[in-house]
N, C-alpha and C. Protein backbone atom coordinates (compact mmCIF):
# COMPACT_ATOMS: atom_id res chain seq x y z
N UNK A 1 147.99 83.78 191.94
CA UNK A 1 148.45 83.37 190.63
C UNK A 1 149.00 84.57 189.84
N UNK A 2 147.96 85.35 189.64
CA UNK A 2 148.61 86.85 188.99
C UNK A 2 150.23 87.25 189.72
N UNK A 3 150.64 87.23 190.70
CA UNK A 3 151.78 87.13 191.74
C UNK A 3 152.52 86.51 191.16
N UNK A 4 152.64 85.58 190.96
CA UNK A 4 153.03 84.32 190.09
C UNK A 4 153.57 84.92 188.89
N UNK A 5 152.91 85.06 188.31
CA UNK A 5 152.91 85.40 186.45
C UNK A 5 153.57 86.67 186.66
N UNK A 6 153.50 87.60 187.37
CA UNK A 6 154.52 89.04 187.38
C UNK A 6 155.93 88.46 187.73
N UNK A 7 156.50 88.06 188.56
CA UNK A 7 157.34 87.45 188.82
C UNK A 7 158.10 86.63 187.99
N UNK A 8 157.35 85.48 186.97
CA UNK A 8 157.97 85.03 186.04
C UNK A 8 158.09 86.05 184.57
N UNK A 9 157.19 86.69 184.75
CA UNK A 9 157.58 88.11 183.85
C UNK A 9 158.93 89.08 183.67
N UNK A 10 159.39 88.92 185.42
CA UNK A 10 160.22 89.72 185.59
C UNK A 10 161.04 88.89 185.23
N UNK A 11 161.36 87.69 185.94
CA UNK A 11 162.79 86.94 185.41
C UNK A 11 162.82 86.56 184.31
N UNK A 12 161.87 86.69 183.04
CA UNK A 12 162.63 86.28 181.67
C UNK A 12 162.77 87.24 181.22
N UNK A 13 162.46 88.58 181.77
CA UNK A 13 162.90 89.45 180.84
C UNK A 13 164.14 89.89 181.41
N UNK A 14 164.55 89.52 182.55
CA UNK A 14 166.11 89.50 183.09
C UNK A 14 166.89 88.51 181.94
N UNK A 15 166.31 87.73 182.03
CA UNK A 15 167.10 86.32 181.13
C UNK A 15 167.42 86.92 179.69
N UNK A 16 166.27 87.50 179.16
CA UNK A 16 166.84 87.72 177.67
C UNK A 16 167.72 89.09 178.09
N UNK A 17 167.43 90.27 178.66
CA UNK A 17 168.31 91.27 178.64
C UNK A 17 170.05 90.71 179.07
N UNK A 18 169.94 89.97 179.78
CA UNK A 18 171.55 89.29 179.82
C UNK A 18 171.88 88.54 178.18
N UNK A 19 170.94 87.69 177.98
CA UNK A 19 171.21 87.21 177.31
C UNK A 19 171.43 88.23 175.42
N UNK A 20 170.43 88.86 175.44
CA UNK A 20 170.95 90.51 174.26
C UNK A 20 171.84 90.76 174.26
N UNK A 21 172.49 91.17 175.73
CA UNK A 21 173.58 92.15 176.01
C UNK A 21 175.21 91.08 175.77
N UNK A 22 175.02 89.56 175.91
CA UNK A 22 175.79 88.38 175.20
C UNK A 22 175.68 88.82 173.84
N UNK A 23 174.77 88.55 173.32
CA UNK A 23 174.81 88.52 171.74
C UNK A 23 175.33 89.46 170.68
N UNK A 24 175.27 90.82 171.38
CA UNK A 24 175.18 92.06 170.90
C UNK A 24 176.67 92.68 171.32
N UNK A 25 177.54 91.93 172.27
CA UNK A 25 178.91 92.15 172.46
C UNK A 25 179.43 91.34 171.70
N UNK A 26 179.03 90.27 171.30
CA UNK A 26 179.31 89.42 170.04
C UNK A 26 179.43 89.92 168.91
N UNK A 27 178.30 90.55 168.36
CA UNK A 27 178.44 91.54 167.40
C UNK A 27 177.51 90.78 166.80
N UNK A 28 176.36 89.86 167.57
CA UNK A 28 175.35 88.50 166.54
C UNK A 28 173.98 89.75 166.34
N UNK A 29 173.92 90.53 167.34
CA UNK A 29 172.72 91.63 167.12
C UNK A 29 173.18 92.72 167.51
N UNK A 30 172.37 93.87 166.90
CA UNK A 30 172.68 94.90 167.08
C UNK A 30 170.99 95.75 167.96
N UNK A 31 171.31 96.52 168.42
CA UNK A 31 170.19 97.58 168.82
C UNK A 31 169.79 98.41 167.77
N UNK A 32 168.69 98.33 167.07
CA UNK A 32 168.67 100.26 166.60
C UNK A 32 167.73 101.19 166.82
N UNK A 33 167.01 100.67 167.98
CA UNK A 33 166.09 101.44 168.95
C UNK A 33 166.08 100.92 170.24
N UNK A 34 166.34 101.73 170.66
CA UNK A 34 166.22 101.27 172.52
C UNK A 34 164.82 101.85 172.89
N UNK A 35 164.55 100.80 174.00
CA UNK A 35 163.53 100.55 174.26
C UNK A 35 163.16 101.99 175.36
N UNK A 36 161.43 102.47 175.17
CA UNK A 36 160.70 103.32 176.01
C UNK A 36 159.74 102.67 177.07
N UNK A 37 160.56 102.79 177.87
CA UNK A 37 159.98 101.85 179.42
C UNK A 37 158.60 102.17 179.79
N UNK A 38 158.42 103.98 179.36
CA UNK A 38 157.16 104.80 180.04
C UNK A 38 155.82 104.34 179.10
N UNK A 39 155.99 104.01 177.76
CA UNK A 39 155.46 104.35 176.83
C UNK A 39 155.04 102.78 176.37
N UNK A 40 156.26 101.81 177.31
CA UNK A 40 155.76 100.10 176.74
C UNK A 40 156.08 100.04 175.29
N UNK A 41 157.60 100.60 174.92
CA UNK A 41 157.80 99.99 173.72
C UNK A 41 158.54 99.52 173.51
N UNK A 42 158.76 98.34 173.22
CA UNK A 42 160.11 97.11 173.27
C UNK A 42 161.35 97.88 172.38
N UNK A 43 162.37 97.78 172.13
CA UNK A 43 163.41 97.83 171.71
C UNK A 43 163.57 97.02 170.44
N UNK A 44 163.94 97.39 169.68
CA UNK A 44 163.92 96.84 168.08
C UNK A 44 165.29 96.19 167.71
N UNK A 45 165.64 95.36 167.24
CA UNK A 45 166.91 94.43 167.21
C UNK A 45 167.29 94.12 165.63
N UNK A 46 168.37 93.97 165.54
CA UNK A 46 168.73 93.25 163.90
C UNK A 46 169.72 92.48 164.21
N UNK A 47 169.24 91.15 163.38
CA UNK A 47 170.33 90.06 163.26
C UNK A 47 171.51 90.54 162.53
N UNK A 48 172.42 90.39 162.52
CA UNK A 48 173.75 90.83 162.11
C UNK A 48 174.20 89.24 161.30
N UNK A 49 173.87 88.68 160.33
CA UNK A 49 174.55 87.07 159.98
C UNK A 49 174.82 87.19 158.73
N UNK A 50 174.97 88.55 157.88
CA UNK A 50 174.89 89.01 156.72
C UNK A 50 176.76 89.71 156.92
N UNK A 51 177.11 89.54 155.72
CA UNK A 51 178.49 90.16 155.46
C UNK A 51 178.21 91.76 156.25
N UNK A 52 179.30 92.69 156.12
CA UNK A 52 178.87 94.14 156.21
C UNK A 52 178.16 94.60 155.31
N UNK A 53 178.42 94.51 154.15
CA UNK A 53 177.60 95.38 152.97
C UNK A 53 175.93 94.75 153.21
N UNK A 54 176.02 93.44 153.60
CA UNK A 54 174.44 93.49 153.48
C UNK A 54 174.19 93.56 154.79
N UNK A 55 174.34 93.61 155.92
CA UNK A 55 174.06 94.16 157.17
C UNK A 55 174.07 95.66 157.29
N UNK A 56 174.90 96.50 156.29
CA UNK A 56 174.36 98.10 156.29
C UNK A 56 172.98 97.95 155.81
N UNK A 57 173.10 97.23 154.57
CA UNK A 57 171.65 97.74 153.49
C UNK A 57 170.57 97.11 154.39
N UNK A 58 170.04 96.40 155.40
CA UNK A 58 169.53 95.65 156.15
C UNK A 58 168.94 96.62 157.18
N UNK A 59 170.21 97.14 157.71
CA UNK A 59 169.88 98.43 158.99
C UNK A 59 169.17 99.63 158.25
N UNK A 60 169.67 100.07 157.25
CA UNK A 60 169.26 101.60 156.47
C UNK A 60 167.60 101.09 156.55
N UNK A 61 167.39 99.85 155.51
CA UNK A 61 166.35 99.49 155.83
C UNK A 61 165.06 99.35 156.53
N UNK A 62 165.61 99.11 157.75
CA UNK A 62 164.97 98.75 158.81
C UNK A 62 164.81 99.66 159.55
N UNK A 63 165.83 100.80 159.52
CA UNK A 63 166.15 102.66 159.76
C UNK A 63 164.33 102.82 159.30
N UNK A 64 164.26 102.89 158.18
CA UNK A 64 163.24 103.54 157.30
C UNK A 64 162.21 103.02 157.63
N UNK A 65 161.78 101.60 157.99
CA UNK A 65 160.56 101.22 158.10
C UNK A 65 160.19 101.75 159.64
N UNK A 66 161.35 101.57 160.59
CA UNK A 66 160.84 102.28 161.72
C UNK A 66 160.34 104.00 161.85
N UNK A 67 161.17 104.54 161.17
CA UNK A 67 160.75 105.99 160.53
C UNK A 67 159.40 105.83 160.37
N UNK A 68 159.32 105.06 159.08
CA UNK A 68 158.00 105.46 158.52
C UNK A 68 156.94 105.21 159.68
N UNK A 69 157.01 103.59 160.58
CA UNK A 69 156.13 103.65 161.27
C UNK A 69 155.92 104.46 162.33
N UNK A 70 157.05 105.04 162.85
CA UNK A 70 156.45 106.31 163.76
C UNK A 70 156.08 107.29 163.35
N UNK A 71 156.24 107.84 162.36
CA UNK A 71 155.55 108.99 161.42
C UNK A 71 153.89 108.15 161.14
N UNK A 72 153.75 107.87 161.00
CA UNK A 72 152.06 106.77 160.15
C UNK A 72 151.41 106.96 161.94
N UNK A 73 152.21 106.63 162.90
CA UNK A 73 151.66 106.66 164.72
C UNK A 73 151.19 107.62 164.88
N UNK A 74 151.90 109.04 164.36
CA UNK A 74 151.65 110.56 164.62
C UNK A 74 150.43 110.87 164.47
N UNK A 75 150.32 111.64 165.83
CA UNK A 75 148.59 112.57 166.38
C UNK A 75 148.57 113.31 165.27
N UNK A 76 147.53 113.90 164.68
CA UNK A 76 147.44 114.75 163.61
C UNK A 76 147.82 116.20 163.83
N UNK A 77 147.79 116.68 165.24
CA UNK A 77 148.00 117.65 165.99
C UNK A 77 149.76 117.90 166.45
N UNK A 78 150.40 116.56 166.19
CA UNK A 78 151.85 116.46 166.82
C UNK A 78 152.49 117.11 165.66
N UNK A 79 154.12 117.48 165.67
CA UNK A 79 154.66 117.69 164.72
C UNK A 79 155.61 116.75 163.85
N UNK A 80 155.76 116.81 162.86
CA UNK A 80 156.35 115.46 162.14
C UNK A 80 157.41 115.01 162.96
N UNK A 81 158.17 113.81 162.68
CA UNK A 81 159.51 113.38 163.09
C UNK A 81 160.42 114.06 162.12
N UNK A 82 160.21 113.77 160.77
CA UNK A 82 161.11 114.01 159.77
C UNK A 82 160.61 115.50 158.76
N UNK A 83 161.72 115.83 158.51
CA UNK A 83 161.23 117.28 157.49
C UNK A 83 160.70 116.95 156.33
């Protein structure tokens, strides 16, 4: 069964990566973190259904909250991300 479940693991995440890589040549999503395979961390996405002006202010946004949350992750011992 576990056999099973890896396997259907693998093919939907084939399914959506085709299916991202549709959407995102579309211009319907964008990437603004690609994903760390070693580390198990998904890739972060933004809907794009907003004019430009509010799809910048959306990304800057969303820029910052990911900032902040990898800074807030940081070992106390590591060195910052940001100055």
């Amino acid at each position: 069964m576990q056999r099973l479940s890896e396997k259907n693991m693998k093919s939907a995440i084939r399914r959506l990566s085709v299916t991202a890589k549709k959407l995102e040549e579309a211009g319907l999503i964008k990437c603004i973190r690609k994903a760390d395979i070693q580390r198990n961390i998904p890739a972060k996405w933004l809907l794009m259904l907003g004019d430009d002006e509010e799809n910048r202010a959306v990304e800057a946004w969303a820029r910052r909250c990911i900032a902040h949350k990898l800074e807030s992750d940081r070992k106390p011992w590591q060195k910052p991300l940001m100055p």
